[in-house]
PDB file of N, CA and C in Angstrom:
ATOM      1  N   UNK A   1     312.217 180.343  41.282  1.00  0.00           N
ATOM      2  CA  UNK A   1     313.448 179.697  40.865  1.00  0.00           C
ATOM      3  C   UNK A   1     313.488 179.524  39.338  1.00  0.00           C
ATOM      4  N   UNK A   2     312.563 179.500  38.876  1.00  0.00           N
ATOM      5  CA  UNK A   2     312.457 178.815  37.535  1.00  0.00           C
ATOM      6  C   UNK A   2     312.385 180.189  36.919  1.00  0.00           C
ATOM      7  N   UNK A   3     311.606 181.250  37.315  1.00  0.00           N
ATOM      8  CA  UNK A   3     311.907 182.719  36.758  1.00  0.00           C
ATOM      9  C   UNK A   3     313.227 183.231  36.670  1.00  0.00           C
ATOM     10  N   UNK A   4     314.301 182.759  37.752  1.00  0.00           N
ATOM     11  CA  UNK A   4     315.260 183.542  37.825  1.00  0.00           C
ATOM     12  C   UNK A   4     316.055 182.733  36.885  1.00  0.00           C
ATOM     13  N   UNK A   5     315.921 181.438  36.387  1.00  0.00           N
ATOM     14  CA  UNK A   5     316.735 180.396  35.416  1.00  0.00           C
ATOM     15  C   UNK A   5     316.306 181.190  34.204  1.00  0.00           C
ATOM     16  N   UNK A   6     315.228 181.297  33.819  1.00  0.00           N
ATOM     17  CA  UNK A   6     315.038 181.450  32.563  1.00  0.00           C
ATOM     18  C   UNK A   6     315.381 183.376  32.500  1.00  0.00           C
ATOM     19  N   UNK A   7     315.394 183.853  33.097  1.00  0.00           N
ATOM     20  CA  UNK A   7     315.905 184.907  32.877  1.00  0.00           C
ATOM     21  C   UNK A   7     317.851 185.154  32.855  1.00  0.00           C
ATOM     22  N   UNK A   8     318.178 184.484  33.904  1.00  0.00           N
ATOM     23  CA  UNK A   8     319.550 184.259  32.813  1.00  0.00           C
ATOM     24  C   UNK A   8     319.976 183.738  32.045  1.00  0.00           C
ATOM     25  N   UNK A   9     319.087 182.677  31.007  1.00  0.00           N
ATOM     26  CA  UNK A   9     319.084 181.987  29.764  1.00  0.00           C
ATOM     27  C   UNK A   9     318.949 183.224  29.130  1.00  0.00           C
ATOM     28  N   UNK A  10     317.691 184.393  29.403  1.00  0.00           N
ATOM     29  CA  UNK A  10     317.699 185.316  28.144  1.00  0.00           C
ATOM     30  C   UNK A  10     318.835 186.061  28.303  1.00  0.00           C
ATOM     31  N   UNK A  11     319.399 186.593  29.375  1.00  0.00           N
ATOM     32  CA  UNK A  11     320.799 187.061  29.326  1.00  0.00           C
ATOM     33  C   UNK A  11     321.861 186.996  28.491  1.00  0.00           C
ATOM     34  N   UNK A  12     321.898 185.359  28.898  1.00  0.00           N
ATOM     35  CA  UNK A  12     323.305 185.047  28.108  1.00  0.00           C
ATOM     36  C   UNK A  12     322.913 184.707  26.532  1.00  0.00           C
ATOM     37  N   UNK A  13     321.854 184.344  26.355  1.00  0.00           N
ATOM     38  CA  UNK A  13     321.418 184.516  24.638  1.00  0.00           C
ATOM     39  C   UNK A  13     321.129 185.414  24.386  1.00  0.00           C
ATOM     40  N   UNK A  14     321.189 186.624  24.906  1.00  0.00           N
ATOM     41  CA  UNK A  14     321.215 188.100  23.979  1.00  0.00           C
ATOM     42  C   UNK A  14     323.123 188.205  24.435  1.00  0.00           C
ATOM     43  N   UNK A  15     323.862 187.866  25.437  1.00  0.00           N
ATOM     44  CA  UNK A  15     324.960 187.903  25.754  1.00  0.00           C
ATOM     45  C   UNK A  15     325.616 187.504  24.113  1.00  0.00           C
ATOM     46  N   UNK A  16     325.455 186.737  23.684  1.00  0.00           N
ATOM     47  CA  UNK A  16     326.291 185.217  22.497  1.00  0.00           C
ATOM     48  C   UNK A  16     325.453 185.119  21.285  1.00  0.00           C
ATOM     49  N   UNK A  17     324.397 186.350  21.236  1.00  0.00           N
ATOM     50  CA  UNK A  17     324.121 186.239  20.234  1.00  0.00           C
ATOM     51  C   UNK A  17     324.483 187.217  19.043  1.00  0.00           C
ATOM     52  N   UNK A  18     324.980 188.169  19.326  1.00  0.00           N
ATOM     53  CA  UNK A  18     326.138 189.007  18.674  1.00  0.00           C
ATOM     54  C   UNK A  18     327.122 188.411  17.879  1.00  0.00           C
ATOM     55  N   UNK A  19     328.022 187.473  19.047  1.00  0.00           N
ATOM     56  CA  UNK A  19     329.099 186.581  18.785  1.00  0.00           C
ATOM     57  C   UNK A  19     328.858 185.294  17.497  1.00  0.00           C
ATOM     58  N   UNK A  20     327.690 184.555  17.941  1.00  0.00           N
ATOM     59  CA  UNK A  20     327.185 183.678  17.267  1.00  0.00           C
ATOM     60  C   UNK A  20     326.768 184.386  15.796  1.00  0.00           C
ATOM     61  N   UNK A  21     325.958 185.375  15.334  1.00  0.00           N
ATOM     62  CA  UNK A  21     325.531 186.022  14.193  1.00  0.00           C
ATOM     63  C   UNK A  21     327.050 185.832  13.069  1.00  0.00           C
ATOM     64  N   UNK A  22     327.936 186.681  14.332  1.00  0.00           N
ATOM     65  CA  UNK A  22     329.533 186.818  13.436  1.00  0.00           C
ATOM     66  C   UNK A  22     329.855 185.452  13.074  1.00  0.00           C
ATOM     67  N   UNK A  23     330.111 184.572  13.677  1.00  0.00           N
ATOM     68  CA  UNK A  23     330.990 183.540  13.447  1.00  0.00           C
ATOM     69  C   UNK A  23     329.803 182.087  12.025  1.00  0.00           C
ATOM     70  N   UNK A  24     328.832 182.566  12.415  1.00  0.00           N
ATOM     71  CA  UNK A  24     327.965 182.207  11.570  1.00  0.00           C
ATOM     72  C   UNK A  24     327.966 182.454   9.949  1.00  0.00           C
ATOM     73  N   UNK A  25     327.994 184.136  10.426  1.00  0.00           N
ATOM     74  CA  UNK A  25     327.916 184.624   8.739  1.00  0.00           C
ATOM     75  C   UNK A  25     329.852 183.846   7.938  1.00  0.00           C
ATOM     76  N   UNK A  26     330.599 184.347   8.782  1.00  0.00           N
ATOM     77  CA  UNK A  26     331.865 183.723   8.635  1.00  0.00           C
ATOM     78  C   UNK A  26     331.566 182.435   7.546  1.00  0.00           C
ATOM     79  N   UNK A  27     331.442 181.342   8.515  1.00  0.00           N
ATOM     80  CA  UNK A  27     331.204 179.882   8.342  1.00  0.00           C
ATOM     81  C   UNK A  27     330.699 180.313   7.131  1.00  0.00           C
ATOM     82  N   UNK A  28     329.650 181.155   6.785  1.00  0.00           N
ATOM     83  CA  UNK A  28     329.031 180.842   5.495  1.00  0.00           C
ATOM     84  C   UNK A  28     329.574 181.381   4.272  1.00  0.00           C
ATOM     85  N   UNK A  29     330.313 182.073   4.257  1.00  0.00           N
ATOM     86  CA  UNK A  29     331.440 182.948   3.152  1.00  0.00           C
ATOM     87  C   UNK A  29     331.726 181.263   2.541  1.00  0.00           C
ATOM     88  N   UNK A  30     331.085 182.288   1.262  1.00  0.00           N
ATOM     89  CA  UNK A  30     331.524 181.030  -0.427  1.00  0.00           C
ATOM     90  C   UNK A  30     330.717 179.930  -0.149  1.00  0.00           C
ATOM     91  N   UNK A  31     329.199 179.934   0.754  1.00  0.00           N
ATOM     92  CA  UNK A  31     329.201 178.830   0.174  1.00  0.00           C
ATOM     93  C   UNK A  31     327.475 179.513  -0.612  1.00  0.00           C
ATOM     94  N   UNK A  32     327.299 178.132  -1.300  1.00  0.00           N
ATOM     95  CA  UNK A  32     325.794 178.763  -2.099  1.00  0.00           C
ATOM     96  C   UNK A  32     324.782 178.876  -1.497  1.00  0.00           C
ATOM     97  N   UNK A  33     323.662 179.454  -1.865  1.00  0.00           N
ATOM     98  CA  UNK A  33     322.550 179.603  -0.871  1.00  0.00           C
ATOM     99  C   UNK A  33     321.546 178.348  -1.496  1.00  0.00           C
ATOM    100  N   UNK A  34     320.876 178.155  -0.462  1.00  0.00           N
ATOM    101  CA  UNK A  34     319.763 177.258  -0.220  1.00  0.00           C
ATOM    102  C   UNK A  34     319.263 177.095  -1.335  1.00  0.00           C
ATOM    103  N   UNK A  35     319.326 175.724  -2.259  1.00  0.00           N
ATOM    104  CA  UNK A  35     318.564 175.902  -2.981  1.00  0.00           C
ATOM    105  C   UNK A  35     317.198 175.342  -2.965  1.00  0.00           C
ATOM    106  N   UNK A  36     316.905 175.094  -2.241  1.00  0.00           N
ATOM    107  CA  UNK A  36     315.197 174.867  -1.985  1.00  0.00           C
ATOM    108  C   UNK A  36     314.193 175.837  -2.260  1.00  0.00           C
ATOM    109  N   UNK A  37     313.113 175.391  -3.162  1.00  0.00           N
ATOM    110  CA  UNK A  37     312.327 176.039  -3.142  1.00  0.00           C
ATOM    111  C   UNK A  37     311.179 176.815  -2.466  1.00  0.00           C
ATOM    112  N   UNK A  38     311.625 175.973  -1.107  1.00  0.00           N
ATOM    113  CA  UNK A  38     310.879 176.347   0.265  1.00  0.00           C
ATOM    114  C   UNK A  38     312.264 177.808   1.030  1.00  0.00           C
ATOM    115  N   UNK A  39     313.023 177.560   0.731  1.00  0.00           N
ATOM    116  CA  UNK A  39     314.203 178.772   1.239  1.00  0.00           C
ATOM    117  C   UNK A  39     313.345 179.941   0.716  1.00  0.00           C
ATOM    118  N   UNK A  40     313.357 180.723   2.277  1.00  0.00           N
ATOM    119  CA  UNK A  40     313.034 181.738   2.494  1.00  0.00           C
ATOM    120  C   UNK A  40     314.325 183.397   2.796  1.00  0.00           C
ATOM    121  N   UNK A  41     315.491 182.782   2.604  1.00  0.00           N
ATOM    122  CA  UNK A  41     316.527 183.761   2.629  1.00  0.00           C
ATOM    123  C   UNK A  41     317.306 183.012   1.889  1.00  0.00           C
ATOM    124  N   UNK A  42     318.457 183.725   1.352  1.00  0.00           N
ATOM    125  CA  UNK A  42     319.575 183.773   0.445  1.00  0.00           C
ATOM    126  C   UNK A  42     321.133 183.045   1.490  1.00  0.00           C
ATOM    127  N   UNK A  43     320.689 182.700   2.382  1.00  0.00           N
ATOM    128  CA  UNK A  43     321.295 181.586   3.510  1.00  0.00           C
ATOM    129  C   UNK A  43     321.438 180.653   2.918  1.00  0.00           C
ATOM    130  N   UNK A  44     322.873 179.879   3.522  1.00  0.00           N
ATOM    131  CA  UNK A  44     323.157 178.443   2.637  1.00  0.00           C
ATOM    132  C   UNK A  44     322.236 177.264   3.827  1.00  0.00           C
ATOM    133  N   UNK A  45     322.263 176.527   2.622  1.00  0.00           N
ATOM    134  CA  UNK A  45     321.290 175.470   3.356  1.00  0.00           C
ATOM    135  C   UNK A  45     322.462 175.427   4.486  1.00  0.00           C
ATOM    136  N   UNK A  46     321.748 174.819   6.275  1.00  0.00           N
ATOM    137  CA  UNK A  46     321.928 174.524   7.736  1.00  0.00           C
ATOM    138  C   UNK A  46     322.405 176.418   7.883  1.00  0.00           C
ATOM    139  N   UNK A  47     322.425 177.244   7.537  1.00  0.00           N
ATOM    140  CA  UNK A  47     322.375 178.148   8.385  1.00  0.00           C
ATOM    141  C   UNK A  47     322.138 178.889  10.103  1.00  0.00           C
ATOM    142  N   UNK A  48     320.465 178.441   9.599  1.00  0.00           N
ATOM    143  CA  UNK A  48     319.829 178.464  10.958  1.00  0.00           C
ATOM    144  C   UNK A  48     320.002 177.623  11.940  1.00  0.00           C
ATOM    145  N   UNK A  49     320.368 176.363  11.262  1.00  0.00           N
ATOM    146  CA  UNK A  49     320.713 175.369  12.230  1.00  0.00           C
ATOM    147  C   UNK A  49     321.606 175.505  13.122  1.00  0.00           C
ATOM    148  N   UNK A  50     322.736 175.803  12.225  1.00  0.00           N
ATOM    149  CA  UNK A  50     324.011 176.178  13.034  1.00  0.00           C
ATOM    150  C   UNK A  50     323.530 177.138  13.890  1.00  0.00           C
ATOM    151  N   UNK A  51     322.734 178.322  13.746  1.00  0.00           N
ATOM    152  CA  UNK A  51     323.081 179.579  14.319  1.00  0.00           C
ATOM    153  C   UNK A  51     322.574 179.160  15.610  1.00  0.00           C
ATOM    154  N   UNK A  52     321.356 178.415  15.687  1.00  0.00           N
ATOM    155  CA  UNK A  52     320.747 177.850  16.900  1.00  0.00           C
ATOM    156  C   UNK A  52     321.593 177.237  17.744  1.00  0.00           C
ATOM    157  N   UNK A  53     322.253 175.804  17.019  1.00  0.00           N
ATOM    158  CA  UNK A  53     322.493 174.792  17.543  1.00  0.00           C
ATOM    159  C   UNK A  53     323.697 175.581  18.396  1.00  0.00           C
ATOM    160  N   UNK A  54     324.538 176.646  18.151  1.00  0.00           N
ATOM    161  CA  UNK A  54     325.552 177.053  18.950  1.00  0.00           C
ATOM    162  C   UNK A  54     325.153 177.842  19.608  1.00  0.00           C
ATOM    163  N   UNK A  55     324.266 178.694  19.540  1.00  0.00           N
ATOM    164  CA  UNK A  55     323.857 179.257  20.253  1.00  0.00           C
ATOM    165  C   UNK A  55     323.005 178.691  21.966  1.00  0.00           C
ATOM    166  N   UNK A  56     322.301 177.754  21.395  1.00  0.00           N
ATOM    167  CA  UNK A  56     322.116 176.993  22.924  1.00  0.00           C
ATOM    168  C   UNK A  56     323.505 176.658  23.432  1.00  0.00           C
ATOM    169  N   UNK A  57     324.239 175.828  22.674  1.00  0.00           N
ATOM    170  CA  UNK A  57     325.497 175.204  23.388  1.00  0.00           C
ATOM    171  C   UNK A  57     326.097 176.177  24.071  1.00  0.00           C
ATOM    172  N   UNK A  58     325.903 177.599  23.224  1.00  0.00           N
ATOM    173  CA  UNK A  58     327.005 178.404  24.591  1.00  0.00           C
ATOM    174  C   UNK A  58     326.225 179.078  25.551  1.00  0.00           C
ATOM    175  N   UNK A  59     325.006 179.070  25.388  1.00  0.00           N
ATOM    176  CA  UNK A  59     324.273 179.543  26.766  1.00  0.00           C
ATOM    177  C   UNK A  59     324.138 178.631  27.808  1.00  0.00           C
ATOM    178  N   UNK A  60     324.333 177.189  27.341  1.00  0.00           N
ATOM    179  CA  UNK A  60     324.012 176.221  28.351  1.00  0.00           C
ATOM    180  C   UNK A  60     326.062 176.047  29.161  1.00  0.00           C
ATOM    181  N   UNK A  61     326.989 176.167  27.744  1.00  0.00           N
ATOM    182  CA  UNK A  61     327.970 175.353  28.354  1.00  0.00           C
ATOM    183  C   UNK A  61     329.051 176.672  28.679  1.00  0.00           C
ATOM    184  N   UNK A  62     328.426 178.052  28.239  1.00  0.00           N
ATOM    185  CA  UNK A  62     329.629 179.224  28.317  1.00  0.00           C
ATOM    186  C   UNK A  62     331.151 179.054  28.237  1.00  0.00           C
ATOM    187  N   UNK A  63     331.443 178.263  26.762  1.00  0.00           N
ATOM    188  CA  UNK A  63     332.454 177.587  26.337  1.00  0.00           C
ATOM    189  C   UNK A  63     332.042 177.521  25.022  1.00  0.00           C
ATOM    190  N   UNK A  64     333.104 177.232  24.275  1.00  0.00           N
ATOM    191  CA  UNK A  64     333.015 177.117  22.703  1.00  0.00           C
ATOM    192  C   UNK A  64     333.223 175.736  22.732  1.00  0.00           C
ATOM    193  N   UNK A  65     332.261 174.846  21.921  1.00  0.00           N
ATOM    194  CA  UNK A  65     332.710 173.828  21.437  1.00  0.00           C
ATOM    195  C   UNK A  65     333.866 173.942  20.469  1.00  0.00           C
ATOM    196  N   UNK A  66     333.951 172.428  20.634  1.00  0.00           N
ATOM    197  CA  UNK A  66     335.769 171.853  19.978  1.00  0.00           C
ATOM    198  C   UNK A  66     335.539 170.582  19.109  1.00  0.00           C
ATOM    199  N   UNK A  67     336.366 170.756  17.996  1.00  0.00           N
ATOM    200  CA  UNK A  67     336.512 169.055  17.030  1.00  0.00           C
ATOM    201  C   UNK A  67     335.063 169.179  16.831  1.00  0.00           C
ATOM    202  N   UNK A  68     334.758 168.604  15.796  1.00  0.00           N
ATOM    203  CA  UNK A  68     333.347 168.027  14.833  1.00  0.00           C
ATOM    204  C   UNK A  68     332.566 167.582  15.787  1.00  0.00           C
ATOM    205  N   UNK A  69     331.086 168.514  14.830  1.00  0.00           N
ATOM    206  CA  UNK A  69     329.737 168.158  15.513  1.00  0.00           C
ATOM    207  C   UNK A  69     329.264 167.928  14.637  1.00  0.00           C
ATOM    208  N   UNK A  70     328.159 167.148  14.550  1.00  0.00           N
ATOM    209  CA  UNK A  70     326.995 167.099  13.650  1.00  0.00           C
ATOM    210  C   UNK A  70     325.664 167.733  14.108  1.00  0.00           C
ATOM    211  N   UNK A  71     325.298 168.678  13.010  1.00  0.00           N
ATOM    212  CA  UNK A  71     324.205 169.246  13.148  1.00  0.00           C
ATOM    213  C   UNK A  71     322.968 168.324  12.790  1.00  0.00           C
ATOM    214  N   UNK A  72     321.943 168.390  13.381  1.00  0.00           N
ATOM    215  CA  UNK A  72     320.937 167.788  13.292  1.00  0.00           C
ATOM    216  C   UNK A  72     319.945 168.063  11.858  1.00  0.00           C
ATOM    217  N   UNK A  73     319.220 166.938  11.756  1.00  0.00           N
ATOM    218  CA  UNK A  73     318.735 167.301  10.352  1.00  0.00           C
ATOM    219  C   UNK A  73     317.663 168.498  10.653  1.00  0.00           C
ATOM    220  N   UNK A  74     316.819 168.916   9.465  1.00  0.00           N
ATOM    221  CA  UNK A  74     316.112 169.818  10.019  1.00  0.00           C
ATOM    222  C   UNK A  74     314.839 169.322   8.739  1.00  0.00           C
ATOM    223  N   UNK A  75     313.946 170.372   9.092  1.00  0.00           N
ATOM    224  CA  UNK A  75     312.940 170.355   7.941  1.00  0.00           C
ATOM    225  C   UNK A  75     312.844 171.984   7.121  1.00  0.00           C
ATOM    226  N   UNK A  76     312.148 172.147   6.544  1.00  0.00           N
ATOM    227  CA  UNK A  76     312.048 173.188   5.616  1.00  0.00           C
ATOM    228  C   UNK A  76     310.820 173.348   6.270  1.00  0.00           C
ATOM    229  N   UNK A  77     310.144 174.356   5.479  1.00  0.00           N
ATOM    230  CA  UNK A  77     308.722 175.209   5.644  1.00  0.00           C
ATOM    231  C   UNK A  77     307.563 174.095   5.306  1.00  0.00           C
ATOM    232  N   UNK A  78     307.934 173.206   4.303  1.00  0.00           N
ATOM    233  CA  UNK A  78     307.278 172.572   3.787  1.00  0.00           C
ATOM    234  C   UNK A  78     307.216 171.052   4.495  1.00  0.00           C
ATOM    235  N   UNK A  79     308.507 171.192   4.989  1.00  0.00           N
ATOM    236  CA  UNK A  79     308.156 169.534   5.774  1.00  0.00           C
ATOM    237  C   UNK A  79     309.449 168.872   5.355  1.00  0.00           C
ATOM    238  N   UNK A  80     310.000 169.378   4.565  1.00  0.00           N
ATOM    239  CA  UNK A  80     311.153 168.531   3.843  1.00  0.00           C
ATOM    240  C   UNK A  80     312.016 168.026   4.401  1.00  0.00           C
ATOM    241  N   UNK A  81     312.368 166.753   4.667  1.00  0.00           N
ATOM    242  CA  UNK A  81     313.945 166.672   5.446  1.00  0.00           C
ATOM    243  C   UNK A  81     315.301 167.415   4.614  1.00  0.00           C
ATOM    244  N   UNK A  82     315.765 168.185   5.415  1.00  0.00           N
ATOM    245  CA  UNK A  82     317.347 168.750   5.445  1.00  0.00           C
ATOM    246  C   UNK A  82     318.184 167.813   6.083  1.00  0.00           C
ATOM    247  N   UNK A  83     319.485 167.229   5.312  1.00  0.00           N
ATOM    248  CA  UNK A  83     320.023 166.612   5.727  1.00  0.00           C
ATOM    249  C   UNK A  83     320.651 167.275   7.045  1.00  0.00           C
ATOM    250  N   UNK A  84     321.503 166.440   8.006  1.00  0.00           N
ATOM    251  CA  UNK A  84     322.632 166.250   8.871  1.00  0.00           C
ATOM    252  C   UNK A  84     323.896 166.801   8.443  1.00  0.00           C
ATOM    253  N   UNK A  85     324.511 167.964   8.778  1.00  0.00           N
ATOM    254  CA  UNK A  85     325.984 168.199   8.261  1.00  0.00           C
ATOM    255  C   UNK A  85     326.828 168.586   9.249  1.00  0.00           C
ATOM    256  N   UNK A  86     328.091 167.775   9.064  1.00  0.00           N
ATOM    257  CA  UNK A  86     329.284 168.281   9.981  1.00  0.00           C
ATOM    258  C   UNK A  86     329.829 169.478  10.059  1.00  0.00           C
ATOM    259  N   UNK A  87     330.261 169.568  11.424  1.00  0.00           N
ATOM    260  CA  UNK A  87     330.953 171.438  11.412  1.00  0.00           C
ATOM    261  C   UNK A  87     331.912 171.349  11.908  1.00  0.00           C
ATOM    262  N   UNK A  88     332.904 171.639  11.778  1.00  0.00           N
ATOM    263  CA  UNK A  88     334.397 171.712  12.648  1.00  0.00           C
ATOM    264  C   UNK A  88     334.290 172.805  13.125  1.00  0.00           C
ATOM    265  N   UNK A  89     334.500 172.901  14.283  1.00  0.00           N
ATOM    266  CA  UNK A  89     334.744 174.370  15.271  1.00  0.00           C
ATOM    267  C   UNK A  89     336.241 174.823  15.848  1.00  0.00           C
ATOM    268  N   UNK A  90     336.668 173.357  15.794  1.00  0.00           N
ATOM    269  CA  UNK A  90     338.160 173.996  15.887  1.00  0.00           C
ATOM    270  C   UNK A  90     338.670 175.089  14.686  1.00  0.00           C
ATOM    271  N   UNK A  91     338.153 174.558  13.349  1.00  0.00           N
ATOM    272  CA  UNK A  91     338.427 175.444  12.351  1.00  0.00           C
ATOM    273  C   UNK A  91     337.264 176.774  12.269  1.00  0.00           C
ATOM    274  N   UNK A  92     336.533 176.733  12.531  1.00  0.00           N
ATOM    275  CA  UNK A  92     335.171 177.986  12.471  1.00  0.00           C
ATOM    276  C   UNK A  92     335.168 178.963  13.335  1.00  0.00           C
ATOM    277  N   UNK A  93     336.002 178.270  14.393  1.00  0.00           N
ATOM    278  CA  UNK A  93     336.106 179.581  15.648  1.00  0.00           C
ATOM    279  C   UNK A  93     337.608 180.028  15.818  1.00  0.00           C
ATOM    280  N   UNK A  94     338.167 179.203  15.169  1.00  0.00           N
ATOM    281  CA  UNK A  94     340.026 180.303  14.737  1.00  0.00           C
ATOM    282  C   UNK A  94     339.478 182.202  14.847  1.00  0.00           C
ATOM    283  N   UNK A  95     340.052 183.112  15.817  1.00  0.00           N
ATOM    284  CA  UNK A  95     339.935 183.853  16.121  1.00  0.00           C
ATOM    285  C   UNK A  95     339.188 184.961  16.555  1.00  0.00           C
ATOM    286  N   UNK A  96     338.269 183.639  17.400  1.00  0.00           N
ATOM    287  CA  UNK A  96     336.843 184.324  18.132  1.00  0.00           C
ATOM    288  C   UNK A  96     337.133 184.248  19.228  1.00  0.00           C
ATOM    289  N   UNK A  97     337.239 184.831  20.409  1.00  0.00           N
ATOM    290  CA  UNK A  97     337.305 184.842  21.732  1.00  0.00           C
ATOM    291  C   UNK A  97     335.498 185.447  22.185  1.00  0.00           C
ATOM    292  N   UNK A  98     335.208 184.379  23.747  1.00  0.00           N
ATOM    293  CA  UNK A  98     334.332 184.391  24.375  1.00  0.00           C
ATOM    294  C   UNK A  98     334.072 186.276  24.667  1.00  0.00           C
ATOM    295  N   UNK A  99     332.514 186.750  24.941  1.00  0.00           N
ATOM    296  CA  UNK A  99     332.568 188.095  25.569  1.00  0.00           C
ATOM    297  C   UNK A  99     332.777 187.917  27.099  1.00  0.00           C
ATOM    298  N   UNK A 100     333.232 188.856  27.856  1.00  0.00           N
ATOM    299  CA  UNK A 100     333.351 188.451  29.070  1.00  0.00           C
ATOM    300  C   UNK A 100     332.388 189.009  29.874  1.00  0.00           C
TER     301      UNK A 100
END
């Protein structure tokens, strides 16, 4: 049972992770990259966060979230706290439709 769960978790996260990459890089148009000295890509600081944090949500809820979330803080390589930042998805997902 637990084999056949986690094998359609990898499904649908190789399913939404196409989708998620796009709407990600999107979100990030104009803004600056990370300036931490622990940043390991040219990604704006919460990048990864985001890319994760939606990415579970749509494997678990196969739905797009709606209206403001807050992303969770994170750490760096080094340990650093990364702040908490809001995301609007009503505005971030303007003309993304689900894969079917």
């Amino acid at each position: 049972m637990i084999r056949k769960q986690e094998s359609g978790h990898e499904t649908n996260t190789e399913l939404f992770r196409p989708l998620v990459e796009q709407i990600v890089e999107h979100w990030a148009i104009g803004k600056p990259p990370n300036p931490s000295p622990a940043a390991t890509s040219d990604k704006p600081s919460g990048y990864f966060r985001l890319t994760n944090w939606l990415l579970d949500y749509l494997v678990m809820n196969r739905e797009f979230p709606s209206g403001i979330h807050e992303m969770p803080e994170g750490r760096d390589r080094f340990g650093n706290l990364e702040s908490s930042f809001p995301v609007d998805f009503d505005q971030i997902l303007d003309g993304f439709t689900l894969p079917d």
